[in-house]
Structure formats: C-alpha cells, structure tokens
C-alpha atoms as a PDB file:
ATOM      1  CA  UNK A   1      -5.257 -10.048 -13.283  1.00  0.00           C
ATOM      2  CA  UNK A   2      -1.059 -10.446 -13.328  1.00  0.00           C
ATOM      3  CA  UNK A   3      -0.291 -13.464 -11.753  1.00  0.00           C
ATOM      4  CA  UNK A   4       2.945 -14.176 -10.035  1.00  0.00           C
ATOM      5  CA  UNK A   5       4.590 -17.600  -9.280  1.00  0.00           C
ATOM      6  CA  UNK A   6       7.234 -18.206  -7.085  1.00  0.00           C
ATOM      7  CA  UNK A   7      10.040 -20.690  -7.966  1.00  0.00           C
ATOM      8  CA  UNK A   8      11.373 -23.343  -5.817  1.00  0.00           C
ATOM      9  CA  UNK A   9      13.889 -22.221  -2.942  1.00  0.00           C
ATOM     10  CA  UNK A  10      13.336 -18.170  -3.653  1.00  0.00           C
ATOM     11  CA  UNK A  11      13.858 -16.197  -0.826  1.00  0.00           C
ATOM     12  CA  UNK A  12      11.571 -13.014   0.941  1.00  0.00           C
ATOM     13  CA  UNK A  13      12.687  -9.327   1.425  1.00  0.00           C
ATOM     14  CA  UNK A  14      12.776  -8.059   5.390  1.00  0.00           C
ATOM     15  CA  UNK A  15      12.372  -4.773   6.902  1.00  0.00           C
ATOM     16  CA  UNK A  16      16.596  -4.205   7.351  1.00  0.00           C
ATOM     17  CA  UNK A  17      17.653  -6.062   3.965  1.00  0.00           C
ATOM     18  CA  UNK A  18      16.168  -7.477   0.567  1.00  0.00           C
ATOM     19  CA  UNK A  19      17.565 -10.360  -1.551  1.00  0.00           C
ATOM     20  CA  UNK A  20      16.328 -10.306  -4.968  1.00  0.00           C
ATOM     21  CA  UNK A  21      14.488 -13.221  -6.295  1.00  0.00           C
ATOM     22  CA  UNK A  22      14.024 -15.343  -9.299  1.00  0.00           C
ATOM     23  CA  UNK A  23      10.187 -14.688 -10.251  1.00  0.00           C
ATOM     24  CA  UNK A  24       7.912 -15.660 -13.239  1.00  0.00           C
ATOM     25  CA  UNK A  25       5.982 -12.234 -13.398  1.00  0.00           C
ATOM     26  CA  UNK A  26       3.017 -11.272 -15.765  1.00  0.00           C
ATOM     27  CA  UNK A  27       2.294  -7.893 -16.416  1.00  0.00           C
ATOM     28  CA  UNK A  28       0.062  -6.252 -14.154  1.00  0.00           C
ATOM     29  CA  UNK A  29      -2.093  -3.252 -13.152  1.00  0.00           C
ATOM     30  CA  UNK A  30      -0.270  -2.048 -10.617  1.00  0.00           C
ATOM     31  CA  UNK A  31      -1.559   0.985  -8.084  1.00  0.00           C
ATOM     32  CA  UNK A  32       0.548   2.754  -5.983  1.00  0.00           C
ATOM     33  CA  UNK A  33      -1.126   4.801  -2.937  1.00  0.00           C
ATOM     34  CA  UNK A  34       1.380   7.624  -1.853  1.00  0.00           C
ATOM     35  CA  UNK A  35      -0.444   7.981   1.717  1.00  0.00           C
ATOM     36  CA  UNK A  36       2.494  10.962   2.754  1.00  0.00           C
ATOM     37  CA  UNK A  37       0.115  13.594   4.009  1.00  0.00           C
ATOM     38  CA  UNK A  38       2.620  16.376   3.236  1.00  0.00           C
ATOM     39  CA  UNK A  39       2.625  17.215  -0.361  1.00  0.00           C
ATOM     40  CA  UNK A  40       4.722  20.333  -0.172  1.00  0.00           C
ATOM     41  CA  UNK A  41       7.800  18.886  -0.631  1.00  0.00           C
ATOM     42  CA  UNK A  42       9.388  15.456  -1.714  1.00  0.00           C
ATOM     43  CA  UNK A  43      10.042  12.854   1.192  1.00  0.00           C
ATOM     44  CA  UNK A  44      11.926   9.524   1.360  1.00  0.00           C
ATOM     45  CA  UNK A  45       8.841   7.723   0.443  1.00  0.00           C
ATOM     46  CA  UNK A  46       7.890   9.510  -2.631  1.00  0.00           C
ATOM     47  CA  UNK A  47      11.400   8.506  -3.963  1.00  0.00           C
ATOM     48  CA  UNK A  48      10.887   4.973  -3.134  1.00  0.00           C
ATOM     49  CA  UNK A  49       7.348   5.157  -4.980  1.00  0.00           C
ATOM     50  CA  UNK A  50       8.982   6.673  -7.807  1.00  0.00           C
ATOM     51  CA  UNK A  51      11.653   4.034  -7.952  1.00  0.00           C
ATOM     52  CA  UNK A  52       8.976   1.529  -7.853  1.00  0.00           C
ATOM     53  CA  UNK A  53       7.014   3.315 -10.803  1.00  0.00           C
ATOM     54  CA  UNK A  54      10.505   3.117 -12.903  1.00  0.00           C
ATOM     55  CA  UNK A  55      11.009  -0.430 -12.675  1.00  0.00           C
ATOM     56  CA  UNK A  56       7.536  -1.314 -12.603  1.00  0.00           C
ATOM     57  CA  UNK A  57       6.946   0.965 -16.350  1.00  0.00           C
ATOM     58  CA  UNK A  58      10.118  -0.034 -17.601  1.00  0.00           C
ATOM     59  CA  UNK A  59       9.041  -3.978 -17.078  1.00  0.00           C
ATOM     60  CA  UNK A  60       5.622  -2.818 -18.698  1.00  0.00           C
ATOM     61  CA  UNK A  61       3.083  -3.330 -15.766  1.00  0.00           C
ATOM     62  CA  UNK A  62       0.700  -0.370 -16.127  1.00  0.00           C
ATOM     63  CA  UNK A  63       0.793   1.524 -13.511  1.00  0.00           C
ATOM     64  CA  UNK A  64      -1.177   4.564 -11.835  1.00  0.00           C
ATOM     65  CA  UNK A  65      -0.234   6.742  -8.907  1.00  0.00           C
ATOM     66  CA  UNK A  66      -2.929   8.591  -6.740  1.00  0.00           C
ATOM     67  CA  UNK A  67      -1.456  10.713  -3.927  1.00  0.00           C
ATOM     68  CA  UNK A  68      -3.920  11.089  -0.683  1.00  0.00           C
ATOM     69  CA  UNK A  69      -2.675  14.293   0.419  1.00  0.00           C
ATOM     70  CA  UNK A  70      -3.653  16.081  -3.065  1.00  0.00           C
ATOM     71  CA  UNK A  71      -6.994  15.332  -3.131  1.00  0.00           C
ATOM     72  CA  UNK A  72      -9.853  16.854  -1.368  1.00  0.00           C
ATOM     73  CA  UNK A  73     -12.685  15.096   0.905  1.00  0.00           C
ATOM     74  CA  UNK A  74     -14.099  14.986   4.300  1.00  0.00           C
ATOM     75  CA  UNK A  75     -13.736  13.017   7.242  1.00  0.00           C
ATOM     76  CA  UNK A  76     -16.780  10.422   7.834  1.00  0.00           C
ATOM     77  CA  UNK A  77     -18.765  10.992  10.857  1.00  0.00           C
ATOM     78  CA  UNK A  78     -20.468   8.528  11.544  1.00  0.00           C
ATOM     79  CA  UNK A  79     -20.917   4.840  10.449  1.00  0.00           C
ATOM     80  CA  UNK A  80     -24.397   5.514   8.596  1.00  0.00           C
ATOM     81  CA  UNK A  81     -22.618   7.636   6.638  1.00  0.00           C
ATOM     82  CA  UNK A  82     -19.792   5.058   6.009  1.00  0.00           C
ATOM     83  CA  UNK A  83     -23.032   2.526   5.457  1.00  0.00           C
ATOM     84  CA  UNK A  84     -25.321   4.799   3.408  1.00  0.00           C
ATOM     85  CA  UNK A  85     -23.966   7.614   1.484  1.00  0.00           C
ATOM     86  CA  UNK A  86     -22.145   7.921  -1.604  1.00  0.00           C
ATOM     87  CA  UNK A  87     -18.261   8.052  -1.928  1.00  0.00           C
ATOM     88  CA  UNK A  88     -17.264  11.601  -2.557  1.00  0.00           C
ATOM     89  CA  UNK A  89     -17.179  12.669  -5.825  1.00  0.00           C
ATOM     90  CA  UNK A  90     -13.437  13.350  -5.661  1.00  0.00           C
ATOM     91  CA  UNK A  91     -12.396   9.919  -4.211  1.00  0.00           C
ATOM     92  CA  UNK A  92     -14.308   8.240  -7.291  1.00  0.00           C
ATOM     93  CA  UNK A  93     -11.626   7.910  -9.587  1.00  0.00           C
ATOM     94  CA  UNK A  94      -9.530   5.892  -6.653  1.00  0.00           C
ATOM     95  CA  UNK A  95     -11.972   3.549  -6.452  1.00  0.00           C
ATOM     96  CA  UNK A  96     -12.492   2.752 -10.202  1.00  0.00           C
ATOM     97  CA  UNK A  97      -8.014   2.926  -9.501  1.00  0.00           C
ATOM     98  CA  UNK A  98      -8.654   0.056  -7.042  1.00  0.00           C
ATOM     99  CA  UNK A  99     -10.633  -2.027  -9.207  1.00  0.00           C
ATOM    100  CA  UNK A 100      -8.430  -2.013 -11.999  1.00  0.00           C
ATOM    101  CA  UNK A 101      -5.426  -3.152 -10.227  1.00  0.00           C
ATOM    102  CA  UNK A 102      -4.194  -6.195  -9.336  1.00  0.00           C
ATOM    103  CA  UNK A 103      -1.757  -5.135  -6.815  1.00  0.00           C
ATOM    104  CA  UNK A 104      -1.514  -2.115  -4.435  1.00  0.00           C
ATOM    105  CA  UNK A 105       1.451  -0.660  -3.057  1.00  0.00           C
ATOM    106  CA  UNK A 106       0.973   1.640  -0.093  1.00  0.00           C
ATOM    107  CA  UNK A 107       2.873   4.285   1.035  1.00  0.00           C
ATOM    108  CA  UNK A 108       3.157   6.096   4.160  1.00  0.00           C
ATOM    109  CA  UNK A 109       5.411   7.474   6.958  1.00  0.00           C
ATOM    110  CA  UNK A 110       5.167   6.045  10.598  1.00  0.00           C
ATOM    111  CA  UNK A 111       3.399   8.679  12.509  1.00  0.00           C
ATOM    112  CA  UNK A 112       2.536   8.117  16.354  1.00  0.00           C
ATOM    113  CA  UNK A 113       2.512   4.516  16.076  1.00  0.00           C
ATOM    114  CA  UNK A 114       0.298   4.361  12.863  1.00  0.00           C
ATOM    115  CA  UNK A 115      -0.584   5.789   9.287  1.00  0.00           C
ATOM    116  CA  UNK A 116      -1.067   9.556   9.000  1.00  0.00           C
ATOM    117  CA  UNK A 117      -4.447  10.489   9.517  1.00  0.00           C
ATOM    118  CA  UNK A 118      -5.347  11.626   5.804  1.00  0.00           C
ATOM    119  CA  UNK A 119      -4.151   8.081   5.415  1.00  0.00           C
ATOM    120  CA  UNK A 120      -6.690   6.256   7.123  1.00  0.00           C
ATOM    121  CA  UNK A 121      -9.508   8.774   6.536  1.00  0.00           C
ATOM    122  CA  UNK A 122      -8.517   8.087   2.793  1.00  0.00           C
ATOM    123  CA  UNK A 123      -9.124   4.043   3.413  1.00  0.00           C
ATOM    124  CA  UNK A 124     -12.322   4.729   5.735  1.00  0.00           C
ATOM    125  CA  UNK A 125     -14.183   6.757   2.492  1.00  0.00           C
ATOM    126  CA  UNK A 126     -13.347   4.318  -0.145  1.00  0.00           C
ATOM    127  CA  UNK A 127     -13.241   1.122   1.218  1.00  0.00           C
ATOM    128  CA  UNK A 128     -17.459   1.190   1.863  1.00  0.00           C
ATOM    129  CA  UNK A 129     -19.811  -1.464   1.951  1.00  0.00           C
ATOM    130  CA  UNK A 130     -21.157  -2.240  -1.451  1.00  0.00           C
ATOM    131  CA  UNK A 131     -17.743  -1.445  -2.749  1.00  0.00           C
ATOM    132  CA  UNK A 132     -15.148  -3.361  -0.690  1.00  0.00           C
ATOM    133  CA  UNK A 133     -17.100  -5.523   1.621  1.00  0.00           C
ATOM    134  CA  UNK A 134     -20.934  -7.045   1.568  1.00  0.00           C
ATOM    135  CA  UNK A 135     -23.734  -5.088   2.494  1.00  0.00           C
ATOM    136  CA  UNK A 136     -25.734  -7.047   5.162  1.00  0.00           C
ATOM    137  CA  UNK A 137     -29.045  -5.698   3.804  1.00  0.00           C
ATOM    138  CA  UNK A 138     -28.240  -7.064   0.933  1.00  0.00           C
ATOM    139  CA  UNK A 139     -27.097 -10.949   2.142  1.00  0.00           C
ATOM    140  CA  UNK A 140     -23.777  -9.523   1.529  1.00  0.00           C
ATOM    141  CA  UNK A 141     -22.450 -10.104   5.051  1.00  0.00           C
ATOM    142  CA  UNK A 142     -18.797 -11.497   5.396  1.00  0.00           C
ATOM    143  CA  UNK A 143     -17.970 -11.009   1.284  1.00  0.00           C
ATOM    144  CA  UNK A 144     -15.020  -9.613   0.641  1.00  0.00           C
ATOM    145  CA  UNK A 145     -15.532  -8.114  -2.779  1.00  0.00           C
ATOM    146  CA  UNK A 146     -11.709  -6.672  -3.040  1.00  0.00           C
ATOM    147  CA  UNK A 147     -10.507 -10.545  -3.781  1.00  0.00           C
ATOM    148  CA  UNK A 148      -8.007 -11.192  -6.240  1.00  0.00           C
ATOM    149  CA  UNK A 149      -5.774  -8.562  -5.537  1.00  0.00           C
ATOM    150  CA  UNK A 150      -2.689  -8.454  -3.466  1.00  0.00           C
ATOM    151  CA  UNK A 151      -0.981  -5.477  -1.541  1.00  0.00           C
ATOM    152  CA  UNK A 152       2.670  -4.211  -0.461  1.00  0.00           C
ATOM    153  CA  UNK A 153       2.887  -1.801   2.525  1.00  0.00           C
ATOM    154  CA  UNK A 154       6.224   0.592   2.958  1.00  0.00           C
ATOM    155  CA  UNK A 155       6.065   2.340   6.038  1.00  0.00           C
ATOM    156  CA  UNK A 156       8.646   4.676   6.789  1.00  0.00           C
ATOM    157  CA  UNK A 157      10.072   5.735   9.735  1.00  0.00           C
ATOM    158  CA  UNK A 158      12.755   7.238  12.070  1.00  0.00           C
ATOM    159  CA  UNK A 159      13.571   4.826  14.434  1.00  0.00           C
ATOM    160  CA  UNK A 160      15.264   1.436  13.380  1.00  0.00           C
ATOM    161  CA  UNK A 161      12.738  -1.155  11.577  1.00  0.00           C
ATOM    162  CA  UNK A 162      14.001  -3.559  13.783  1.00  0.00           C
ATOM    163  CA  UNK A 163      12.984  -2.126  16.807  1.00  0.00           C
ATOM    164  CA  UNK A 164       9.555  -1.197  15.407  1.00  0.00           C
ATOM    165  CA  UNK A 165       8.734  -5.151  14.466  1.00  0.00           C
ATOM    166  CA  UNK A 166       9.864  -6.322  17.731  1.00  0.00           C
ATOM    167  CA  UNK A 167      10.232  -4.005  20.571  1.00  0.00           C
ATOM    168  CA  UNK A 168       6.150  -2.803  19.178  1.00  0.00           C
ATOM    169  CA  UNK A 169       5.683  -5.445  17.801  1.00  0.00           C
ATOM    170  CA  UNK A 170       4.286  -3.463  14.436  1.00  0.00           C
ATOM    171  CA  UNK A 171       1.036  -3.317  16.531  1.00  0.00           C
ATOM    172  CA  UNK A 172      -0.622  -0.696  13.220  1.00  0.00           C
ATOM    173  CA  UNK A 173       0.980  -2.801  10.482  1.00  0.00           C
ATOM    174  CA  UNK A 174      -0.693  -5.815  11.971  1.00  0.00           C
ATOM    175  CA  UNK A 175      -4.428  -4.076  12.315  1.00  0.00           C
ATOM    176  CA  UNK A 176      -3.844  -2.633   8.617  1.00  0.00           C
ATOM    177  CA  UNK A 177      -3.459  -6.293   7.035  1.00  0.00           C
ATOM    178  CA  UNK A 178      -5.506  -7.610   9.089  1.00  0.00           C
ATOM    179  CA  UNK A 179      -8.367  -5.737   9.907  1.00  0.00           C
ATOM    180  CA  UNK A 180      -8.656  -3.533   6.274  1.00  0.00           C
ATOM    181  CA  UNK A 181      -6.980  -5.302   3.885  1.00  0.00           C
ATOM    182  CA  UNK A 182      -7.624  -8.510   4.630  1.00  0.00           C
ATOM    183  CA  UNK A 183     -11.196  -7.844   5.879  1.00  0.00           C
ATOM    184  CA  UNK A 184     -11.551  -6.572   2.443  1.00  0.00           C
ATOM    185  CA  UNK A 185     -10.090  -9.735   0.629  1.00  0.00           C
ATOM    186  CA  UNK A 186      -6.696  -8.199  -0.341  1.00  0.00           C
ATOM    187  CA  UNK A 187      -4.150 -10.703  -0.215  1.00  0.00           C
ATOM    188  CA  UNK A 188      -1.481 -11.780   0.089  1.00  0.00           C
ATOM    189  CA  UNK A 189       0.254  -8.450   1.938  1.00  0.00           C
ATOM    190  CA  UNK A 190       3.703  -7.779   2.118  1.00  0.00           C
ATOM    191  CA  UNK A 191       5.628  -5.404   3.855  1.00  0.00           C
ATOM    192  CA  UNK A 192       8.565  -3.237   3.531  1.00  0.00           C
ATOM    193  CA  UNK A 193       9.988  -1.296   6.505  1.00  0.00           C
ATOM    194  CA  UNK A 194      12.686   1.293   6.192  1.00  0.00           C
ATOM    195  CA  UNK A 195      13.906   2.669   9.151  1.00  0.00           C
ATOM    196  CA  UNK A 196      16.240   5.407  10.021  1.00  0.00           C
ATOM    197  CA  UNK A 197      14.962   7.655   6.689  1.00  0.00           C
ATOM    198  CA  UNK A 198      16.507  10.605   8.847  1.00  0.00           C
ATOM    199  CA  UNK A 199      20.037   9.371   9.513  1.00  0.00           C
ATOM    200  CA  UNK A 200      20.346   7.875   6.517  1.00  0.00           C
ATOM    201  CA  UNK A 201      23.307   8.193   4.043  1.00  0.00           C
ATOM    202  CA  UNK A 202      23.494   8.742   0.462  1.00  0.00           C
ATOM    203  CA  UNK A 203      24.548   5.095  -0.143  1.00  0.00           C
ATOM    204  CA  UNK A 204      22.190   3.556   1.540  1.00  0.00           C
ATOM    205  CA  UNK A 205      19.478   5.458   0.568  1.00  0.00           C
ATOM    206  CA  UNK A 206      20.619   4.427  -3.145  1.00  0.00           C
ATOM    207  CA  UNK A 207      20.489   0.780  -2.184  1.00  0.00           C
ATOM    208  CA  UNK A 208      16.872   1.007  -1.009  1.00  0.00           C
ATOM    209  CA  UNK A 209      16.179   3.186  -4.382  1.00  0.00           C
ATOM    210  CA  UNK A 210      17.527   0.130  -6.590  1.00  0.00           C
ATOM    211  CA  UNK A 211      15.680  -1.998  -4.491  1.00  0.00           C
ATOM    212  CA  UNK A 212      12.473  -1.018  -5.204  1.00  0.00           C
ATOM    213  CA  UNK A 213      13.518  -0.625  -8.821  1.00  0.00           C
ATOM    214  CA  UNK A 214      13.807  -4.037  -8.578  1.00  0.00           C
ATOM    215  CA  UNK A 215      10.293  -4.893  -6.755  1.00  0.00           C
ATOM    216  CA  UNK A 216       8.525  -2.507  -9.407  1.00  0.00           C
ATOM    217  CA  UNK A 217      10.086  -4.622 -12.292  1.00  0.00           C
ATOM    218  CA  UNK A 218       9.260  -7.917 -10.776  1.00  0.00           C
ATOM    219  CA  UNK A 219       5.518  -6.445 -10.082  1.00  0.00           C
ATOM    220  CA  UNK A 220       5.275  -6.939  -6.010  1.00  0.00           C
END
C-alpha cells in the first residue's frame, strides 16, 4: 500500500480553508465512494470527487469510483442477516474496491444531521463480519481486518461548516470515524467540510475545485 510521510512543520486542511502542504507521496490505490443518493443530476460533491479523480490520475495513483446511489441492493433487516448471509451479489465488486485500496475518500451531502440513508445502508451491507471486522465464532472478536488503509470524509452541506463542527459539534462525523471506520481499522481519517454549497459563488466554488485537485495529486 501508498505510503505517505509528512515533513517537518507541514500544516492540516480545515473545514472553512486548506493550505497546501509539502508531502512525500507514493502512488496509491485510491477509492472514492460518491455516497450522493441522487444520481439524476450532478451536485457540488460529484464535482469535488471529480476534481479529486483529476489530480489524483494525473499524479498516477490508480483510482476507482463506485457511486452508491447507482447500484442496486436491499436494506438489512436484521443483525443475523448482517452476521450470516452473503453480501449481495451487486455490492461484491465494492468490496473487492475496498480491498484494493489504500485510501478511501467518501462522499456525501449532510442530510438531517447525518449521511443519506443509501449511504449508510451502503456501509451496513459491506462492511460484514468476516469481511471488515472478526467473526466471534471464529476467535475473530475485536480484529479489525480493514487495517492499513486510511480514509477522507467530505460532507457537504448548507449551513456554514463552522457552525456544524461547533454549534453540533459534528455529532455524525464523529460516530462515522469512530464507530465504522475506525471500528473497522481504517485510519487515520480526515475530514473535509464545505459549507454553504447553496450560496456559494463561482469563485469560491473554483477554489474548493483546485483544492481537491490538489488533495487528489498529493493522494489524501
């Protein structure tokens, strides 16, 4: 897997502003997960994964995009089924997606507090036991069997990032890195918030573009 190393005094991207940094990147599989659940029409966020794809190819990570809302599976029901059945047949390819890469980038609008349903439902199918975690039949309890990759999540939204993070305190965010990925083994997560997608003006949606131009070259 791509490895990336940090150099002395570099500095992190926030949710209202990004400062490009001096990085030592390897070539990676990269994955990007457009989690939009409406695929009828092009949205902030699939121009921010496509800027990301751009920069990322053009650096020469490989890189594959699956998008949630185009593909077709049911809701689990219960958590035998989570611990017993199969993964649909149509959410195979994403996990044999997942295993490949060595970084995930996650996509998804800010809907009632959280990801879109299709979003979750999408994490719930793939991310079984036996796959993504131990199976405690098995002796498998506590492994994390997703280790060795890390993860970026871009939410976006319509109210101001800033408020989200600390008025809400990014209650979903949290539970996401915490309680899937990381319960899962992928890390490090960052995070990208962009606020305001619906007042937005042409400018600055052209700085965020180049920004992620700039994280897809630099592979996180």
């Amino acid at each position: 897997m791509g490895l990336i190393s940090r150099k002395p005094g570099a500095s992190r991207d926030a949710e209202d502003g990004f400062i490009s940094v001096a990085l030592n990147t390897m070539l990676r599989q990269i994955l990007l997960l457009q989690g939009h659940p409406d695929a009828s029409a092009p949205h902030f966020g699939h121009s921010l994964a496509q800027a990301y794809a751009q920069g990322a190819r053009a650096a020469g990570h490989e890189v594959r995009v699956i998008h949630v809302a185009e593909l077709d599976f049911p809701l689990l029901g219960s958590k035998t089924s989570w611990d017993t059945e199969a993964v649909p047949v149509a959410l195979q390819p994403a996990q044999e997606a997942i295993l490949r890469a060595g970084h995930i980038v996650l996509f998804f609008p800010l809907w009632l507090g959280g990801m879109p349903a299709v979003t979750r439902a999408f994490l719930e199918q793939v991310l079984r036991p036996g796959f993504a975690l131990g199976r405690p039949s098995e002796g498998g309890i506590g492994a994390k069997l997703l280790r060795g990759r890390s993860a970026r999540i871009v939410v976006t939204m319509g109210m101001p990032a800033l408020v989200y993070r600390w008025y809400f305190r990014a209650h979903s965010l949290k539970a996401l890195e915490r309680n899937i990925l990381g319960f899962v083994g992928i890390a490090p997560v960052h995070e990208t918030l962009v606020g305001q997608v619906e007042s937005m003006s042409d400018v600055q949606r052209e700085q965020w573009l180049r920004r992620f131009i700039v994280l897809g070259r630099e592979g996180r």
